[in-house]
C-alpha atoms as a PDB file:
ATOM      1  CA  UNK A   1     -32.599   5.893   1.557  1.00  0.00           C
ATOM      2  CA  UNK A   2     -32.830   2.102   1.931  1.00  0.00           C
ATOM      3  CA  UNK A   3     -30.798  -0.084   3.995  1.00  0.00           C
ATOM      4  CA  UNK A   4     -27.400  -1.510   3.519  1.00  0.00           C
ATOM      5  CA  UNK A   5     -28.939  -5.014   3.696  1.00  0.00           C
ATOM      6  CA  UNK A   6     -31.561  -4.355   1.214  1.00  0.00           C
ATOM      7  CA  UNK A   7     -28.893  -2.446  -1.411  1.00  0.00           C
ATOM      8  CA  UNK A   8     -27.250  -5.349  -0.764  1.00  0.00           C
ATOM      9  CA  UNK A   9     -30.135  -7.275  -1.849  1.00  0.00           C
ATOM     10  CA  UNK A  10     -31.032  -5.282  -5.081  1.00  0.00           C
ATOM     11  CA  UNK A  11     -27.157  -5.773  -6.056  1.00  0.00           C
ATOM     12  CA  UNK A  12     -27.361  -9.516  -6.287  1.00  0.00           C
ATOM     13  CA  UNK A  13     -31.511  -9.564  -7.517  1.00  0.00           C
ATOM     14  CA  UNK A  14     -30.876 -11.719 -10.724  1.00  0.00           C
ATOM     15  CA  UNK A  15     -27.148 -12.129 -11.120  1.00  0.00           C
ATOM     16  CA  UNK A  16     -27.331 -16.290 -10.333  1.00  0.00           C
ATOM     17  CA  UNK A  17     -25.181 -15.072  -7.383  1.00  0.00           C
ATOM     18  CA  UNK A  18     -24.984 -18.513  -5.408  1.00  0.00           C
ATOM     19  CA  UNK A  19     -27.161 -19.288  -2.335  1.00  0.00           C
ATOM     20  CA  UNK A  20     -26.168 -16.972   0.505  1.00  0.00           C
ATOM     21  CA  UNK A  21     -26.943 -14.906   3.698  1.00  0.00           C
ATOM     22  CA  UNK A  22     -26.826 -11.272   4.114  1.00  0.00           C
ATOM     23  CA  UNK A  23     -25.894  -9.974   7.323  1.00  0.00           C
ATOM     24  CA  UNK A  24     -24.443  -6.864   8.901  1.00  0.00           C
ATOM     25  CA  UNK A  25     -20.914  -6.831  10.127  1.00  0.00           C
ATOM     26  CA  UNK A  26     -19.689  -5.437  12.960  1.00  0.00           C
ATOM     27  CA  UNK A  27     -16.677  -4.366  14.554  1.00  0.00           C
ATOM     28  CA  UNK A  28     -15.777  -7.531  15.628  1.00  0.00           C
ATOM     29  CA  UNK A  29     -16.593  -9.289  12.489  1.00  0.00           C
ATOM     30  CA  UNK A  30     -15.791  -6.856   9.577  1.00  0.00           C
ATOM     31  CA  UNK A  31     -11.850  -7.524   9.353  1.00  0.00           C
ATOM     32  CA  UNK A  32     -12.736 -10.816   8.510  1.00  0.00           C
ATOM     33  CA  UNK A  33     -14.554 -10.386   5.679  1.00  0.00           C
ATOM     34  CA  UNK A  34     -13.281  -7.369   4.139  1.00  0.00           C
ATOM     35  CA  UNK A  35      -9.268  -7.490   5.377  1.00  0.00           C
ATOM     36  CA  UNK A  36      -9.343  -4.325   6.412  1.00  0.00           C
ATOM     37  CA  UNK A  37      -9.444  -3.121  10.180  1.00  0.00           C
ATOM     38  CA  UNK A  38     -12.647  -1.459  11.444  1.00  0.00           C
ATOM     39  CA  UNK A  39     -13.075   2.614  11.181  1.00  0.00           C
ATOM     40  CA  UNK A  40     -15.666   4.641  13.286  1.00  0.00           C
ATOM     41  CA  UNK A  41     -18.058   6.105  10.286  1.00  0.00           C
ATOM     42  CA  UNK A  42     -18.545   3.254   8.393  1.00  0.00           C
ATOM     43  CA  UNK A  43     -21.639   0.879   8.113  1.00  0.00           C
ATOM     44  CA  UNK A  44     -20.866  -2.686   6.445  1.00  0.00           C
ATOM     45  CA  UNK A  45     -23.181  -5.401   5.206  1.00  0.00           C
ATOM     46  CA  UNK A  46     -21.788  -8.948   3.984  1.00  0.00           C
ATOM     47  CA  UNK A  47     -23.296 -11.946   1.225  1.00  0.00           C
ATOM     48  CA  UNK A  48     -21.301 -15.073   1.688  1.00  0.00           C
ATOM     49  CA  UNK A  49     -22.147 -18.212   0.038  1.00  0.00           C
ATOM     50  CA  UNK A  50     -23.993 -20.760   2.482  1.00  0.00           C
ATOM     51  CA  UNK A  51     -22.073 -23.729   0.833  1.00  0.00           C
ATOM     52  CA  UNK A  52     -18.038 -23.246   1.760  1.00  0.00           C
ATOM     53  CA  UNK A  53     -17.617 -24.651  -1.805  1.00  0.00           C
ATOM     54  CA  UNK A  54     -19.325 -21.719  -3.613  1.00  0.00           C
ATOM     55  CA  UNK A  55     -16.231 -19.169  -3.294  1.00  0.00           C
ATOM     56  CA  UNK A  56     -18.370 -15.970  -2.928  1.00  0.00           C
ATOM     57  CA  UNK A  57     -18.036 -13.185  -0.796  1.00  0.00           C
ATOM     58  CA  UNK A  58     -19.536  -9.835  -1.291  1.00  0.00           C
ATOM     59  CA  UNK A  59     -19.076  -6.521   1.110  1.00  0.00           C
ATOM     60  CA  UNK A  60     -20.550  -3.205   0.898  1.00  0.00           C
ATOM     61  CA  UNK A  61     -19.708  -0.600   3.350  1.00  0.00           C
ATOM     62  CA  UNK A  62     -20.767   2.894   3.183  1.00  0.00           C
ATOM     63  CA  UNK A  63     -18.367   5.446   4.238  1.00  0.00           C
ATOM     64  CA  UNK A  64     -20.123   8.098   5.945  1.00  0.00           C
ATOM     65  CA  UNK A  65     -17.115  10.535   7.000  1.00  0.00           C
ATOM     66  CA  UNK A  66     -14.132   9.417   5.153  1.00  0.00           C
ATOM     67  CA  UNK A  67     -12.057   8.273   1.956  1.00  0.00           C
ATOM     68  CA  UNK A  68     -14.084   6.029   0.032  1.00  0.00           C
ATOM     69  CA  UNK A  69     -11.059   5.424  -2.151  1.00  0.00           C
ATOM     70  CA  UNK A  70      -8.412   4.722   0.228  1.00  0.00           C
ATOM     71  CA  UNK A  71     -11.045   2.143   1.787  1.00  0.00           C
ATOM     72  CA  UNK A  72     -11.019   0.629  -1.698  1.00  0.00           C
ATOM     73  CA  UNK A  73      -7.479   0.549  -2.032  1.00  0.00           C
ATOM     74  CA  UNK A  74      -6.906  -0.907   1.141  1.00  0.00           C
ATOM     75  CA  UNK A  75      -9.206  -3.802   0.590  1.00  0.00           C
ATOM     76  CA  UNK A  76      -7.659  -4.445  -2.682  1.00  0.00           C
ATOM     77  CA  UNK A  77      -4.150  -4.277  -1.430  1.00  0.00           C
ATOM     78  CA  UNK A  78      -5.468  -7.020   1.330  1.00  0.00           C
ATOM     79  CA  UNK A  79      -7.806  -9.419  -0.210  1.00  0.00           C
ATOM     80  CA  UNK A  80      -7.347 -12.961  -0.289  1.00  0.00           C
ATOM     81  CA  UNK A  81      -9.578 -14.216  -2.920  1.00  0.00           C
ATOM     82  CA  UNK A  82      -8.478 -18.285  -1.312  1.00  0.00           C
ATOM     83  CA  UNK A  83      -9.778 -17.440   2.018  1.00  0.00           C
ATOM     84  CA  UNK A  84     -12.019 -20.626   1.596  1.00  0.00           C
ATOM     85  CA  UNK A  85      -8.703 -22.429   1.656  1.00  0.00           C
ATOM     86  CA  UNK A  86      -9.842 -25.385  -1.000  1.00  0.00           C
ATOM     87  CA  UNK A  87     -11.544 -23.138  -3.693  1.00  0.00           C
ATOM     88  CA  UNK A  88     -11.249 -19.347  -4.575  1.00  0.00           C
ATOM     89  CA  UNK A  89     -13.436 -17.125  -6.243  1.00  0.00           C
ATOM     90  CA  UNK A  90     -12.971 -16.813  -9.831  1.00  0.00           C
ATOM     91  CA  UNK A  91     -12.850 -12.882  -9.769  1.00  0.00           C
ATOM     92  CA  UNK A  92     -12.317 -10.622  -7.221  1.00  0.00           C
ATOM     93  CA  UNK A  93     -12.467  -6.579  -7.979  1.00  0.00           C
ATOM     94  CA  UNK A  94     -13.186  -3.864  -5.253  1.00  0.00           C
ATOM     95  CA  UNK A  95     -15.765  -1.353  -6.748  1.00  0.00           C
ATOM     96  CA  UNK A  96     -16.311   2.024  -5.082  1.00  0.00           C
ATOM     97  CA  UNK A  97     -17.531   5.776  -5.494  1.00  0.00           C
ATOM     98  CA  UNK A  98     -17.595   8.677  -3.395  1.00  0.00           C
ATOM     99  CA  UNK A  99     -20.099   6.725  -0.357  1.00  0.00           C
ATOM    100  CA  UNK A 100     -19.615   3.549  -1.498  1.00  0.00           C
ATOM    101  CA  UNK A 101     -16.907   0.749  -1.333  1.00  0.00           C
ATOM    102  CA  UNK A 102     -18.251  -3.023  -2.854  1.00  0.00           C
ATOM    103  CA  UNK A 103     -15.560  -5.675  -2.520  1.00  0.00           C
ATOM    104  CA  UNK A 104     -16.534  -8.923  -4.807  1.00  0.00           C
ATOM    105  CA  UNK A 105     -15.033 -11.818  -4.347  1.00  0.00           C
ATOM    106  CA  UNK A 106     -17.416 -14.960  -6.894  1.00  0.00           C
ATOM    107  CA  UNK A 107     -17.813 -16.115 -10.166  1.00  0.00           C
ATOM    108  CA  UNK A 108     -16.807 -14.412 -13.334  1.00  0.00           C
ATOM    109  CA  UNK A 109     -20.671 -15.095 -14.624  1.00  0.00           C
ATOM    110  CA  UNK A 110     -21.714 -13.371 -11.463  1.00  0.00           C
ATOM    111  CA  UNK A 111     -19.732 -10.095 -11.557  1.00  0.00           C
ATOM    112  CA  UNK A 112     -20.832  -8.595 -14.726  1.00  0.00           C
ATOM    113  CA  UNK A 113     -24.429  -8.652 -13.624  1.00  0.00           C
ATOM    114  CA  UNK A 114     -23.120  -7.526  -9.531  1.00  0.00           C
ATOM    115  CA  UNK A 115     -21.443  -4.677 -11.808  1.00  0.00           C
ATOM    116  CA  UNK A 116     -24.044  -3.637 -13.752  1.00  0.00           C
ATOM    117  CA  UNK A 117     -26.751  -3.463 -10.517  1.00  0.00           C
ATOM    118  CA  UNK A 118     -24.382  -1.574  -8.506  1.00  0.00           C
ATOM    119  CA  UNK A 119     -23.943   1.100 -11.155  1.00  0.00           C
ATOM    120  CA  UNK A 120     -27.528   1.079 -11.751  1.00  0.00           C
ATOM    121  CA  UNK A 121     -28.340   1.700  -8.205  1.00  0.00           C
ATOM    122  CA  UNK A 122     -25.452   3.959  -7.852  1.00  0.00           C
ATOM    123  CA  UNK A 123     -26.950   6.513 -10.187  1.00  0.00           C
ATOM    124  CA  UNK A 124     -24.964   9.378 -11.083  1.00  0.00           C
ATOM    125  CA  UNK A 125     -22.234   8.419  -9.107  1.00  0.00           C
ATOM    126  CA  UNK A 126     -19.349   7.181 -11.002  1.00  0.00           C
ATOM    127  CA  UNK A 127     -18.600   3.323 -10.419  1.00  0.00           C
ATOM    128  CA  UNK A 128     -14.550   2.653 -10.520  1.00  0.00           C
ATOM    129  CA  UNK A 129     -13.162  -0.585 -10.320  1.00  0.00           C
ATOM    130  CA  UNK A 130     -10.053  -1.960  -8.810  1.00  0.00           C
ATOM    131  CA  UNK A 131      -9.189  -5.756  -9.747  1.00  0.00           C
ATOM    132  CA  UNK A 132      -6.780  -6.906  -6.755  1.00  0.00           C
ATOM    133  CA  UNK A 133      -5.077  -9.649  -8.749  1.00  0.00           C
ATOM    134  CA  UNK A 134      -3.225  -6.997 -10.419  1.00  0.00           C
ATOM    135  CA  UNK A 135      -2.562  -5.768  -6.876  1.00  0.00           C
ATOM    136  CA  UNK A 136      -0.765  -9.419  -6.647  1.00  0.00           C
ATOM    137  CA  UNK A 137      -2.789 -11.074  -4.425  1.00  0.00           C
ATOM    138  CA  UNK A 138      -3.531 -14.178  -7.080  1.00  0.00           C
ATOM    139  CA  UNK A 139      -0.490 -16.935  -6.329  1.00  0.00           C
END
């Protein structure tokens, strides 16, 4: 039962994800990185790149009373993979399970390995992915 900040962590251990910070987001600060407006019963933890020219932007949240799915579906519905204005990340996909919602916003390189963690650490619990350029968010 580890923390979001250290699951956070063991997603990007070895993926050459670029230099970044974790941190925890609140409810202040979560619509900002995950375009999606705050609900009581989640927790949310953040990696952003600590260059503005290294487009990537990862956020887990764990939904502790609610619809882990609809959460995903929102976020893909509402992410702006250009939010760094002059560069945008080469991928962006919103994974999720039941407890789970992981929106990635980096490089193609990256996301394989982000994928491949998150199902690891996920276990048993069936990874699905939702790529939000086919929700038409790509211009």
């Amino acid at each position: 039962n580890m923390k979001l900040t250290e699951l956070l962590g063991k997603i990007c251990e070895n993926t050459k994800v670029p230099a970044n910070d974790i941190f925890e987001l609140d409810k202040d600060s979560f619509e900002g990185y995950s375009f999606i407006k705050w609900t009581d019963g989640i927790e949310a933890v953040c990696s952003e790149g600590q260059i503005s020219t290294d487009a990537h932007s990862l956020v887990l949240i764990k939904v502790n009373n609610g619809d882990a799915k609809a959460i995903a579906e929102e976020i893909a519905k509402n992410a702006d993979p250009r939010k760094w204005i002059c560069v945008g990340a080469e991928t962006s996909n919103v994974l999720y399970t039941d407890k789970y919602v992981l929106l990635s916003m980096t490089y193609e390189k990256v996301f394989d390995a982000i994928k491949a963690n998150f199902e690891k650490l996920m276990g048993k619990d069936k990874v699905k992915v939702i790529n939000t350029e086919k929700a038409g968010k790509m211009e």
